[in-house]
N, C-alpha and C. Protein backbone atom coordinates (compact mmCIF):
# COMPACT_ATOMS: atom_id res chain seq x y z
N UNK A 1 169.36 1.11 67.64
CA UNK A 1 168.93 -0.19 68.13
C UNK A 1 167.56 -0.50 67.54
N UNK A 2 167.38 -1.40 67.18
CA UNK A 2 166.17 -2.07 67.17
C UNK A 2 165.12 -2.27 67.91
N UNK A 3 164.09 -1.41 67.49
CA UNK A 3 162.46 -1.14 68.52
C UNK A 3 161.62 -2.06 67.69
N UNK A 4 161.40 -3.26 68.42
CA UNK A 4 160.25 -4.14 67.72
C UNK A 4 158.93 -3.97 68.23
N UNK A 5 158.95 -2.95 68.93
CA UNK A 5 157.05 -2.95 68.88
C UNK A 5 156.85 -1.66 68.38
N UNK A 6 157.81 -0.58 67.81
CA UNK A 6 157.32 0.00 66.98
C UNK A 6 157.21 -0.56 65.83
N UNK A 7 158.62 -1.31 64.96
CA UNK A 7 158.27 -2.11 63.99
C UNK A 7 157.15 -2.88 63.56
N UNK A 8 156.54 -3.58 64.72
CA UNK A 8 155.45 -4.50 64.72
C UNK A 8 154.06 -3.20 64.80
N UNK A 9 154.01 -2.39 65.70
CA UNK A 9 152.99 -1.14 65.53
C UNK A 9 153.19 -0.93 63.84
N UNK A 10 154.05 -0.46 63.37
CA UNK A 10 153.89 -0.14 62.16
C UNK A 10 153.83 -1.06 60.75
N UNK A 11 153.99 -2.13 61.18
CA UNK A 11 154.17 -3.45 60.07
C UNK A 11 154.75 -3.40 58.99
N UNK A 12 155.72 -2.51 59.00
CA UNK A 12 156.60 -2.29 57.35
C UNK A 12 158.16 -2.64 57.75
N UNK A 13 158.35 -3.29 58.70
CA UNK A 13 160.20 -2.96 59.26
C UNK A 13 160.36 -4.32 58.17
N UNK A 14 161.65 -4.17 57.55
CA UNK A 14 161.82 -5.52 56.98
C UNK A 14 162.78 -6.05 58.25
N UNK A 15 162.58 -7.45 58.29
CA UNK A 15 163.35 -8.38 59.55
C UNK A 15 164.43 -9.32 58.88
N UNK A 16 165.55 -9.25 59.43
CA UNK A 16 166.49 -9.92 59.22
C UNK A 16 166.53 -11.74 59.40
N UNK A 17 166.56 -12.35 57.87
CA UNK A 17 166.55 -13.66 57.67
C UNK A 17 167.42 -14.19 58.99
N UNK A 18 169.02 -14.21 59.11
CA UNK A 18 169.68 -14.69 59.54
C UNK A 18 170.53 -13.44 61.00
N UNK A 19 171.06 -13.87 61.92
CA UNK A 19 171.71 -12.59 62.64
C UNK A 19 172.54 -12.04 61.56
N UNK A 20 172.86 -10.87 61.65
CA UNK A 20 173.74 -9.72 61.81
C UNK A 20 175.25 -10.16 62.63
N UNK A 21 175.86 -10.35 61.72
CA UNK A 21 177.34 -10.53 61.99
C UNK A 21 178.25 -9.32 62.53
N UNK A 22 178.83 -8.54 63.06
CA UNK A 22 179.32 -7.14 63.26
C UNK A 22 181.11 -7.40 63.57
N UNK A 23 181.36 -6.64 62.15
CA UNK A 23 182.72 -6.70 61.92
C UNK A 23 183.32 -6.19 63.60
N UNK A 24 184.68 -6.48 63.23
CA UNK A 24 185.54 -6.66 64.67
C UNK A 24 184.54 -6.72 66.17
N UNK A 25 184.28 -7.60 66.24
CA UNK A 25 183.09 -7.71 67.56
C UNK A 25 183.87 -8.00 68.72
N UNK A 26 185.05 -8.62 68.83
CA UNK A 26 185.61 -9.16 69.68
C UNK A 26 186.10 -7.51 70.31
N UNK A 27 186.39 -6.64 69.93
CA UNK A 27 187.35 -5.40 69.82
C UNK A 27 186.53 -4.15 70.47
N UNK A 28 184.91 -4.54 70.33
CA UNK A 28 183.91 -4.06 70.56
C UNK A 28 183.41 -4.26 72.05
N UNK A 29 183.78 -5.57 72.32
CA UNK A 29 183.30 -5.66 73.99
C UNK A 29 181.83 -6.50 74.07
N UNK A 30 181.82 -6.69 75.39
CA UNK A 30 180.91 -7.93 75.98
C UNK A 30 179.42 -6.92 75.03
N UNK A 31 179.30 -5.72 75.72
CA UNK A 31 178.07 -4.47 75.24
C UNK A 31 177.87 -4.87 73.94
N UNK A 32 178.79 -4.87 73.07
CA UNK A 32 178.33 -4.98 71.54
C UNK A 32 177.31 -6.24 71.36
N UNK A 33 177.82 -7.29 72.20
CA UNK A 33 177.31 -8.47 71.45
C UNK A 33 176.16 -8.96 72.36
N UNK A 34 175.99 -8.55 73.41
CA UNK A 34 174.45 -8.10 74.31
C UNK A 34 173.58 -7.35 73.39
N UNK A 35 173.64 -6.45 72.84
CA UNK A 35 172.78 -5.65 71.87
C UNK A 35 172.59 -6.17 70.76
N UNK A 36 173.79 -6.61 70.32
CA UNK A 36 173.19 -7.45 68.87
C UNK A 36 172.13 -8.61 69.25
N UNK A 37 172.54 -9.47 70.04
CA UNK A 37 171.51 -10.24 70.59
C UNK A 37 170.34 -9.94 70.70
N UNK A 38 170.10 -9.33 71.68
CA UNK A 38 168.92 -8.52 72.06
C UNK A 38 168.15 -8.05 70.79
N UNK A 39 169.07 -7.50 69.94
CA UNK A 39 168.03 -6.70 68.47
C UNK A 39 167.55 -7.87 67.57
N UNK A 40 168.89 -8.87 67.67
CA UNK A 40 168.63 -10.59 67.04
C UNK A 40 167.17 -11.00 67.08
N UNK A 41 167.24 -11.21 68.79
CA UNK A 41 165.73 -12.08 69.38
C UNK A 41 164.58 -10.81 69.06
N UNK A 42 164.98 -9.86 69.35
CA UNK A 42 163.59 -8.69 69.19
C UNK A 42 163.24 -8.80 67.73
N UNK A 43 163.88 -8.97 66.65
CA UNK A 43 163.75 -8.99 65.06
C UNK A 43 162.73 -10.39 64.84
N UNK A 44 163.31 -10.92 65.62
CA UNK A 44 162.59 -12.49 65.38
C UNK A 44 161.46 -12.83 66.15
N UNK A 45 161.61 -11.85 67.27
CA UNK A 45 160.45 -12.10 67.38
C UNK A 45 159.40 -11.42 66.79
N UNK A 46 159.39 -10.16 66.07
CA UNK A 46 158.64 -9.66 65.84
C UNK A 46 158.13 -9.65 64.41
N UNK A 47 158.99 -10.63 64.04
CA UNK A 47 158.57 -11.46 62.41
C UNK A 47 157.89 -12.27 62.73
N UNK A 48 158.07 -13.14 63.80
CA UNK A 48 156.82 -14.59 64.03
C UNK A 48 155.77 -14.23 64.17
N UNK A 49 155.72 -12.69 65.24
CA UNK A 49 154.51 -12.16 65.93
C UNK A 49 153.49 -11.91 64.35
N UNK A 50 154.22 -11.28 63.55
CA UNK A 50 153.53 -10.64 62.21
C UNK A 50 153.24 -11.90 61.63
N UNK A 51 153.68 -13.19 61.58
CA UNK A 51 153.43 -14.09 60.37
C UNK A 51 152.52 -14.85 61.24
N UNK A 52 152.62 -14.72 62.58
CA UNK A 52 151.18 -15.60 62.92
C UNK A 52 150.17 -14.92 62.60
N UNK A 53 150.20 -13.37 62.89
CA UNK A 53 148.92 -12.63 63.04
C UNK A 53 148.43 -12.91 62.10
N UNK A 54 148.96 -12.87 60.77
CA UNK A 54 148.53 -12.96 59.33
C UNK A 54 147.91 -13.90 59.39
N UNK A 55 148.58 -15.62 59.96
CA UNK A 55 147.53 -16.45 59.74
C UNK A 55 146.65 -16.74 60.80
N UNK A 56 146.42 -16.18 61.55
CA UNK A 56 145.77 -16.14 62.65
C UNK A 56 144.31 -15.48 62.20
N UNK A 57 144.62 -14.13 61.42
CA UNK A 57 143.53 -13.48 60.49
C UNK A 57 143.15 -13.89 59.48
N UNK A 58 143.69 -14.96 58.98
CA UNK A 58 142.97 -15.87 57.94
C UNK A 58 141.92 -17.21 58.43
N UNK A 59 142.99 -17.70 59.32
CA UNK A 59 142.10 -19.15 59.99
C UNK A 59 140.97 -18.39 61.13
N UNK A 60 140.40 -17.30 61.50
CA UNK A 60 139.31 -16.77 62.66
C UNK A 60 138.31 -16.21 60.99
N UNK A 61 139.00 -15.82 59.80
CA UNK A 61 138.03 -15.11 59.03
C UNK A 61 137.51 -16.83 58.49
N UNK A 62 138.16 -17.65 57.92
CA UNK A 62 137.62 -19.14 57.27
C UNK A 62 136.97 -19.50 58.38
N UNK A 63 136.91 -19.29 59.51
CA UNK A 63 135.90 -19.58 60.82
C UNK A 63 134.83 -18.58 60.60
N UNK A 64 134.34 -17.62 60.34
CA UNK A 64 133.75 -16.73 60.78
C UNK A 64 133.32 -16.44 61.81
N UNK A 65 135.04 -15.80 62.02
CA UNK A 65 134.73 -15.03 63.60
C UNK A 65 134.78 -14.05 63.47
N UNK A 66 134.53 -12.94 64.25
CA UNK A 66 134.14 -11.37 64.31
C UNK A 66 135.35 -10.81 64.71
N UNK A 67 136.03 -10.01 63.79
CA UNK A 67 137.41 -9.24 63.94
C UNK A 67 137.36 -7.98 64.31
N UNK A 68 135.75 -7.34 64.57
CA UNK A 68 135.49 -5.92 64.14
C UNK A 68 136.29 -5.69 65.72
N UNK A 69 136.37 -6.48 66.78
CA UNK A 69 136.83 -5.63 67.64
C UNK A 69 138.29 -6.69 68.33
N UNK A 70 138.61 -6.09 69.31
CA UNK A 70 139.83 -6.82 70.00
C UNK A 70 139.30 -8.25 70.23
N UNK A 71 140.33 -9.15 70.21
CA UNK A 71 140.17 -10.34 71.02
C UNK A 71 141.37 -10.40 71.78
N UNK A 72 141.31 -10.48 72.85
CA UNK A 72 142.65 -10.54 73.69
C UNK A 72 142.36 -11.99 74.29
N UNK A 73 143.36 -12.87 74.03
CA UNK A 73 143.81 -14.13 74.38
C UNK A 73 145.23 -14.42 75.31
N UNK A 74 145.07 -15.34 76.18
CA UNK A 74 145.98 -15.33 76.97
C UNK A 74 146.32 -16.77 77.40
N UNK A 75 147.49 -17.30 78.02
CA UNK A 75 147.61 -18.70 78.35
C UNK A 75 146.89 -18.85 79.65
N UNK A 76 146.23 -19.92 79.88
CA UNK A 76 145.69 -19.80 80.93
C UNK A 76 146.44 -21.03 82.06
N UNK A 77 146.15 -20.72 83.44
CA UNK A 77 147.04 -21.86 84.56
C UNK A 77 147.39 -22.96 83.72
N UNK A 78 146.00 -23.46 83.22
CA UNK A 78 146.18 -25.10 82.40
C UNK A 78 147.15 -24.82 81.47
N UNK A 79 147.62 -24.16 80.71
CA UNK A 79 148.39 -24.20 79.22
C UNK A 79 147.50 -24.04 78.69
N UNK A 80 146.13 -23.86 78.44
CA UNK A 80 145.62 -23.98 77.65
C UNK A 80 145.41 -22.35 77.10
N UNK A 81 144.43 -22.00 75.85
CA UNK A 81 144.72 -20.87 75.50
C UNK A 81 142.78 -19.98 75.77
N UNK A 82 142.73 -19.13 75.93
CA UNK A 82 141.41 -18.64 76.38
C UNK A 82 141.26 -17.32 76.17
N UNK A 83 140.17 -16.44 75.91
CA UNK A 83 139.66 -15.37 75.60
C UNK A 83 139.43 -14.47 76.40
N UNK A 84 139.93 -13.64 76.75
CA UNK A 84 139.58 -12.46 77.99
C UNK A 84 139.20 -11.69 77.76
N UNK A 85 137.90 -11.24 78.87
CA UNK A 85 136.71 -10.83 78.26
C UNK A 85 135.69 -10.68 77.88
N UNK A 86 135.07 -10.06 77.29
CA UNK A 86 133.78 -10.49 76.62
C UNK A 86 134.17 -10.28 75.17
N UNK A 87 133.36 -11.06 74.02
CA UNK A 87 133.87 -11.47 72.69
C UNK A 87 132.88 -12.33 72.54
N UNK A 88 132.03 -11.79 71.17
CA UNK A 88 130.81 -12.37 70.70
C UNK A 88 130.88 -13.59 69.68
N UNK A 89 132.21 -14.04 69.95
CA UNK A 89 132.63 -15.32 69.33
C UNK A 89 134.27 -16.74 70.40
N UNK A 90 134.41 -15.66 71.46
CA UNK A 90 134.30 -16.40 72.45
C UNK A 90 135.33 -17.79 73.00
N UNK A 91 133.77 -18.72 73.09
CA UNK A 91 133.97 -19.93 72.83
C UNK A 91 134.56 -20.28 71.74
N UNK A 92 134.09 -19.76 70.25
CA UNK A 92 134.81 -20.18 68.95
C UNK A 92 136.81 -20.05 68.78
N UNK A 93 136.46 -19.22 69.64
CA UNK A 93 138.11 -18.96 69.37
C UNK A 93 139.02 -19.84 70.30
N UNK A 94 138.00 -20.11 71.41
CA UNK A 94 138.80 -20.99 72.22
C UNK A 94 138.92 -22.00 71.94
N UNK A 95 137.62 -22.76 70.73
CA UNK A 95 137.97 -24.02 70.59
C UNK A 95 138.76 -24.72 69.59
N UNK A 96 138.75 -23.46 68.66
CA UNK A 96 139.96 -23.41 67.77
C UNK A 96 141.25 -23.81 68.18
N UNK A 97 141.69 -23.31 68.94
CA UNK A 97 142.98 -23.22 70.18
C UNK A 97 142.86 -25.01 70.55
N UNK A 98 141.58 -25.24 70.71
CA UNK A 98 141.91 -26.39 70.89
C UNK A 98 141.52 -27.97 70.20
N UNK A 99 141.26 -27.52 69.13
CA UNK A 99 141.23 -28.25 67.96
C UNK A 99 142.47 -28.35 67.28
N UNK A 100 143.00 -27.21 66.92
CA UNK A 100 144.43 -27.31 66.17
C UNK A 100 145.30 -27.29 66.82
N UNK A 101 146.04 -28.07 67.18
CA UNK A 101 147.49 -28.03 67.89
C UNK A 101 148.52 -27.27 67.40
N UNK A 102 148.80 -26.92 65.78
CA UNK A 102 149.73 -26.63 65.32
C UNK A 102 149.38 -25.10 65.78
N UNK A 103 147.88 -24.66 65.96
CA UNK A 103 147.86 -23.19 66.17
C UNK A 103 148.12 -22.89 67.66
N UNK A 104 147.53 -23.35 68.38
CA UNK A 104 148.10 -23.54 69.99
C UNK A 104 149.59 -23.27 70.10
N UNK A 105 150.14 -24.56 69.16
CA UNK A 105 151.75 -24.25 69.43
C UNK A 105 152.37 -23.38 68.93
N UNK A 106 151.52 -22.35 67.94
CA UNK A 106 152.14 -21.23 67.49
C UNK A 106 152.62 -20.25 68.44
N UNK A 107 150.54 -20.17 69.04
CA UNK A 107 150.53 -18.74 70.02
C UNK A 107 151.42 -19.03 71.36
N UNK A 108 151.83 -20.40 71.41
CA UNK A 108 152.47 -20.26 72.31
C UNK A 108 153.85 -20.20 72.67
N UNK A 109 154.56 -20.47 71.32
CA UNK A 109 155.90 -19.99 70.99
C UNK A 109 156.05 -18.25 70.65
N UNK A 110 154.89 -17.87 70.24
CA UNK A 110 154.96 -16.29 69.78
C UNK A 110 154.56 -15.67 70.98
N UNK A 111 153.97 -16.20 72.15
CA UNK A 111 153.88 -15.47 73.59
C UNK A 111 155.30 -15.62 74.09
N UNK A 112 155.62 -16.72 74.35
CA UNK A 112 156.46 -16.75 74.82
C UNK A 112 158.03 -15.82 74.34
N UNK A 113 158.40 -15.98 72.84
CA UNK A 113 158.92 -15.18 72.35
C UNK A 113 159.10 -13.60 72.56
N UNK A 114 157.80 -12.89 72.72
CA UNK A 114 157.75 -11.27 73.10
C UNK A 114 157.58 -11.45 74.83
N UNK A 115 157.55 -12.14 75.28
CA UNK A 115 157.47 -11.97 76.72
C UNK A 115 158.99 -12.01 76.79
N UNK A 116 159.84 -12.97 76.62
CA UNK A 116 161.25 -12.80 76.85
C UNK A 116 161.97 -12.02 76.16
N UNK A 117 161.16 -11.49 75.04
CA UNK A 117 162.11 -10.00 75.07
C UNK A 117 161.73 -8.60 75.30
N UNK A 118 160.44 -8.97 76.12
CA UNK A 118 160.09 -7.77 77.65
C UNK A 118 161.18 -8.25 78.21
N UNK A 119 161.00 -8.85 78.96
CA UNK A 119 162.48 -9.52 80.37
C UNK A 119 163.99 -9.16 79.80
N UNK A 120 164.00 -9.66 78.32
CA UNK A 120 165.47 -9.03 78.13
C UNK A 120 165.56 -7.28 78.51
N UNK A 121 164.92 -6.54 77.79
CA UNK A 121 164.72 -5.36 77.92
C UNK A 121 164.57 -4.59 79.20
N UNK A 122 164.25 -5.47 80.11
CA UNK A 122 163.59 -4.56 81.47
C UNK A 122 165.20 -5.29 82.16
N UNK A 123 165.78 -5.95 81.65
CA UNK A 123 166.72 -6.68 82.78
C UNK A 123 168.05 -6.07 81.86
N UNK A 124 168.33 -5.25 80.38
CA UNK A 124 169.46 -4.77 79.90
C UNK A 124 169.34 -3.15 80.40
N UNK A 125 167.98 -2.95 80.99
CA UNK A 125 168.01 -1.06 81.02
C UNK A 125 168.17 -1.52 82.77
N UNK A 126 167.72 -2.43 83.44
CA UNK A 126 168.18 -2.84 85.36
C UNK A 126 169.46 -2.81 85.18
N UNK A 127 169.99 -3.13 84.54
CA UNK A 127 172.26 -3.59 84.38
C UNK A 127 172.81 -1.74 84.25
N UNK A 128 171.99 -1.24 83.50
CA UNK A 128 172.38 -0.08 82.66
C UNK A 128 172.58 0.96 83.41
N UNK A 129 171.09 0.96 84.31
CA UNK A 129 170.63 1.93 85.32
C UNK A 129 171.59 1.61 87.07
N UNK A 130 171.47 0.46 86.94
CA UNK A 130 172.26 -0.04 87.79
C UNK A 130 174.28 -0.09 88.61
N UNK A 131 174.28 -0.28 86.84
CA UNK A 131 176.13 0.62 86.80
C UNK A 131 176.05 1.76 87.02
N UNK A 132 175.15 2.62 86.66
CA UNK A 132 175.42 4.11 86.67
C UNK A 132 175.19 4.41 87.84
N UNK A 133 174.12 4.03 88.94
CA UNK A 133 173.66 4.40 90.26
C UNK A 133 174.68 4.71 90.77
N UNK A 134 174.56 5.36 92.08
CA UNK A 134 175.97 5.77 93.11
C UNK A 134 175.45 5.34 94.26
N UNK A 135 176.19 4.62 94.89
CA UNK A 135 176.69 4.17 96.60
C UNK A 135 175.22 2.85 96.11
N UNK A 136 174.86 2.36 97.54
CA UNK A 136 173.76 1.66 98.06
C UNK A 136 171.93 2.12 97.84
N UNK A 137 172.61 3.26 97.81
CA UNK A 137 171.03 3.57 98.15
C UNK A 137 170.22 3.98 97.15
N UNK A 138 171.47 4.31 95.99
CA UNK A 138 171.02 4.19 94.69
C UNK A 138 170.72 3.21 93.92
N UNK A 139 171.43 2.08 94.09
CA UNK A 139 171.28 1.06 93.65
C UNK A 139 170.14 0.24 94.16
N UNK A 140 169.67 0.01 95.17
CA UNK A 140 168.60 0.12 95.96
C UNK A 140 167.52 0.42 95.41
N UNK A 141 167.36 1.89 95.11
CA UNK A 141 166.33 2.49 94.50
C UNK A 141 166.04 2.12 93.05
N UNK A 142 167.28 1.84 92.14
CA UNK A 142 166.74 1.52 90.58
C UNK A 142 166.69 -0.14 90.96
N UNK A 143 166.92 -1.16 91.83
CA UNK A 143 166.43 -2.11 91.86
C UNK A 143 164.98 -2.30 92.58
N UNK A 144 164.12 -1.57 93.06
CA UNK A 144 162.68 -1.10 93.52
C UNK A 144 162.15 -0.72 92.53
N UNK A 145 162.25 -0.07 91.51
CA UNK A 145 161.61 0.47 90.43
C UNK A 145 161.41 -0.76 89.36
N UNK A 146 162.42 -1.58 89.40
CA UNK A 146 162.70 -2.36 88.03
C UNK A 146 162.27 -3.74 88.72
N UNK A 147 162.19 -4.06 90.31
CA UNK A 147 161.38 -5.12 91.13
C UNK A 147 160.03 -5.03 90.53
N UNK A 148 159.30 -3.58 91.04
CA UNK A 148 157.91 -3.25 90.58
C UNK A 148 157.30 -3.30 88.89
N UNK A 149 158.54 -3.19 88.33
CA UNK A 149 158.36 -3.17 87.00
C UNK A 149 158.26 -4.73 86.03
N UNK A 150 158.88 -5.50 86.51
CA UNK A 150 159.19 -6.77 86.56
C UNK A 150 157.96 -7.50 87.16
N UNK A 151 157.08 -6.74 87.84
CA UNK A 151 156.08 -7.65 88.53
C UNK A 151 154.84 -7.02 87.64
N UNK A 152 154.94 -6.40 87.17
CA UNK A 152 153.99 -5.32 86.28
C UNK A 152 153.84 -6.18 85.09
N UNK A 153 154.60 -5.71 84.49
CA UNK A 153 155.02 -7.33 83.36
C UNK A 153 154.67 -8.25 82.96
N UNK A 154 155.10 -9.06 84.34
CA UNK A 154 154.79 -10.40 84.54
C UNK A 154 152.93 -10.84 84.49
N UNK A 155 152.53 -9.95 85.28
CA UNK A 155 150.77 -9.85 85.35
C UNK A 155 150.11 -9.69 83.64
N UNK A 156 151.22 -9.11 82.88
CA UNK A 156 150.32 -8.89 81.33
C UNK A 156 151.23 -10.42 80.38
N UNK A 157 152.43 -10.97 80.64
CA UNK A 157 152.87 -11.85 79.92
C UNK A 157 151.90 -13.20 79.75
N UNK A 158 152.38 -13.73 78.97
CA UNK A 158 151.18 -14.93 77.79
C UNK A 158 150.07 -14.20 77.64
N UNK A 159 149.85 -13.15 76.96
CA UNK A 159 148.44 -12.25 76.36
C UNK A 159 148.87 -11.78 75.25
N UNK A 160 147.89 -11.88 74.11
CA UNK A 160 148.37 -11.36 72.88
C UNK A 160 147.22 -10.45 72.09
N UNK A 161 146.85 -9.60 72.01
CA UNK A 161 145.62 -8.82 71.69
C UNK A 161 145.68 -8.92 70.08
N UNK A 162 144.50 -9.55 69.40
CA UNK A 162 144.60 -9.37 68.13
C UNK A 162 143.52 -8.02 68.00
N UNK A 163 144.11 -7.15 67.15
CA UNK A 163 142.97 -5.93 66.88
C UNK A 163 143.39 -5.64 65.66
N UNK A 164 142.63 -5.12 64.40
CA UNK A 164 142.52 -4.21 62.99
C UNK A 164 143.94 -5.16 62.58
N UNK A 165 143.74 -6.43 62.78
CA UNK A 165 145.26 -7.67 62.39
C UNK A 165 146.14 -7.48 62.94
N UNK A 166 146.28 -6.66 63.95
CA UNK A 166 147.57 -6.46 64.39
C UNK A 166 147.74 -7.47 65.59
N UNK A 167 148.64 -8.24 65.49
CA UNK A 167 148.77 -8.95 67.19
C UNK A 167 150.39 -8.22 67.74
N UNK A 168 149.71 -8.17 69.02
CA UNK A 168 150.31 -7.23 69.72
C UNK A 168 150.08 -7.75 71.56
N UNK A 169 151.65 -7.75 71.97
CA UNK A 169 151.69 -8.38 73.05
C UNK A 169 151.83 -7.44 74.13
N UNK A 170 151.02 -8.19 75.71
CA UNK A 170 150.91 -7.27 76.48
C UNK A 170 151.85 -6.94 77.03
N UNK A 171 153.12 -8.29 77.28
CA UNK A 171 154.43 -7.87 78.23
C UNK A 171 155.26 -6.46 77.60
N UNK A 172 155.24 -6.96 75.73
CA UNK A 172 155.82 -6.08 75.30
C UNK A 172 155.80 -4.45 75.22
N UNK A 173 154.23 -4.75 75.08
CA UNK A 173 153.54 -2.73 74.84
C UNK A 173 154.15 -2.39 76.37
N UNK A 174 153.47 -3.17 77.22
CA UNK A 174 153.70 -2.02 78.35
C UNK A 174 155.15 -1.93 78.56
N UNK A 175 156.20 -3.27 78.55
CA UNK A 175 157.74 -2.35 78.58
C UNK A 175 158.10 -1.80 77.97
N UNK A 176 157.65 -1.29 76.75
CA UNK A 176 158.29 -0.25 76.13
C UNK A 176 157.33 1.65 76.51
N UNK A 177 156.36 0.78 76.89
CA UNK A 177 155.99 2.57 77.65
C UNK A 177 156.21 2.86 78.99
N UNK A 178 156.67 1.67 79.41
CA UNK A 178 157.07 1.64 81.33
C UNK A 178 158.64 2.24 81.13
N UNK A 179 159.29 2.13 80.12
CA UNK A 179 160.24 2.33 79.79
C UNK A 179 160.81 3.42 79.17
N UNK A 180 159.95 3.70 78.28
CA UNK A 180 159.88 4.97 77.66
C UNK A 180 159.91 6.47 78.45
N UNK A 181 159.20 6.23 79.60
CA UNK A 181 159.44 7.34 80.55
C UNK A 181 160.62 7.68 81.38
């Protein structure tokens, strides 16, 4: 399967132009074509994530803004986009965000993008964990874990940390290490 935040951690995965077609799919079952999906949107998203960062690290360097450390940006109540934190350029980045619309509407299709495929992910391993449970009280229990996990999530989604060029999203990192265990 397809791991897009290792891909995106490592920045060399090549990403698929168009989906992945998978001979006899029908023959394969509902499962096959949930996963292809899932690897679909995770591929894509994690090509947008890389092609904004890129220009994201071009238009803050033609600004001269300071890259030496994190900037973690996030949507804020308003829609609007804002800096969390402290960051010795700040204001600059925020007003960027709101000077250019076309960049606004980037970060906010590329948040949105890795946040819903946290949610896919935390809601295909809830189905997974969920069939397998036994009686009530199991089921019970992996829906408490994946409640708490889901609310965990939710508190880091629309945040995107740019660091050493890498942009890198919060819903995503943490479901794949909330997950990983």
């Amino acid at each position: 399967m397809f791991d897009a935040t290792s891909a995106m951690a490592a920045g060399t995965a090549i990403f698929p132009q168009a989906p992945v077609v998978l001979e006899g799919l029908a023959a394969a079952g509902p499962q096959a074509e949930i996963e292809r999906k899932a690897e679909t949107l995770a591929a894509l998203a994690a090509r947008d994530t890389q092609r904004f960062a890129r220009h994201l690290v071009r238009v803050l360097g033609d600004e001269g803004i300071r890259q030496d450390r994190a900037i973690v940006m996030a949507v804020l109540p308003d829609g609007s986009i804002g800096v969390v934190g402290a960051h010795p350029d700040k204001i600059r980045v925020e007003r960027l965000f709101v000077e250019d619309e076309l960049l606004s509407h980037t970060f906010h299709t590329v948040v949105r993008q890795n946040d819903m495929v946290a949610s896919a992910e935390i809601c295909r391993r809830y189905l997974q964990e969920s069939y397998g449970a036994s009686g009530n009280h199991g089921r019970m229990a992996v829906w408490r874990r994946y409640r708490a996990l889901c609310d965990q999530m939710e508190s880091l989604a629309g945040r995107l940390t740019l660091v050493s060029g890498r942009l890198m999203s919060g819903a995503l990192d943490f479901t794949a290490t909330a997950l990983a265990q």
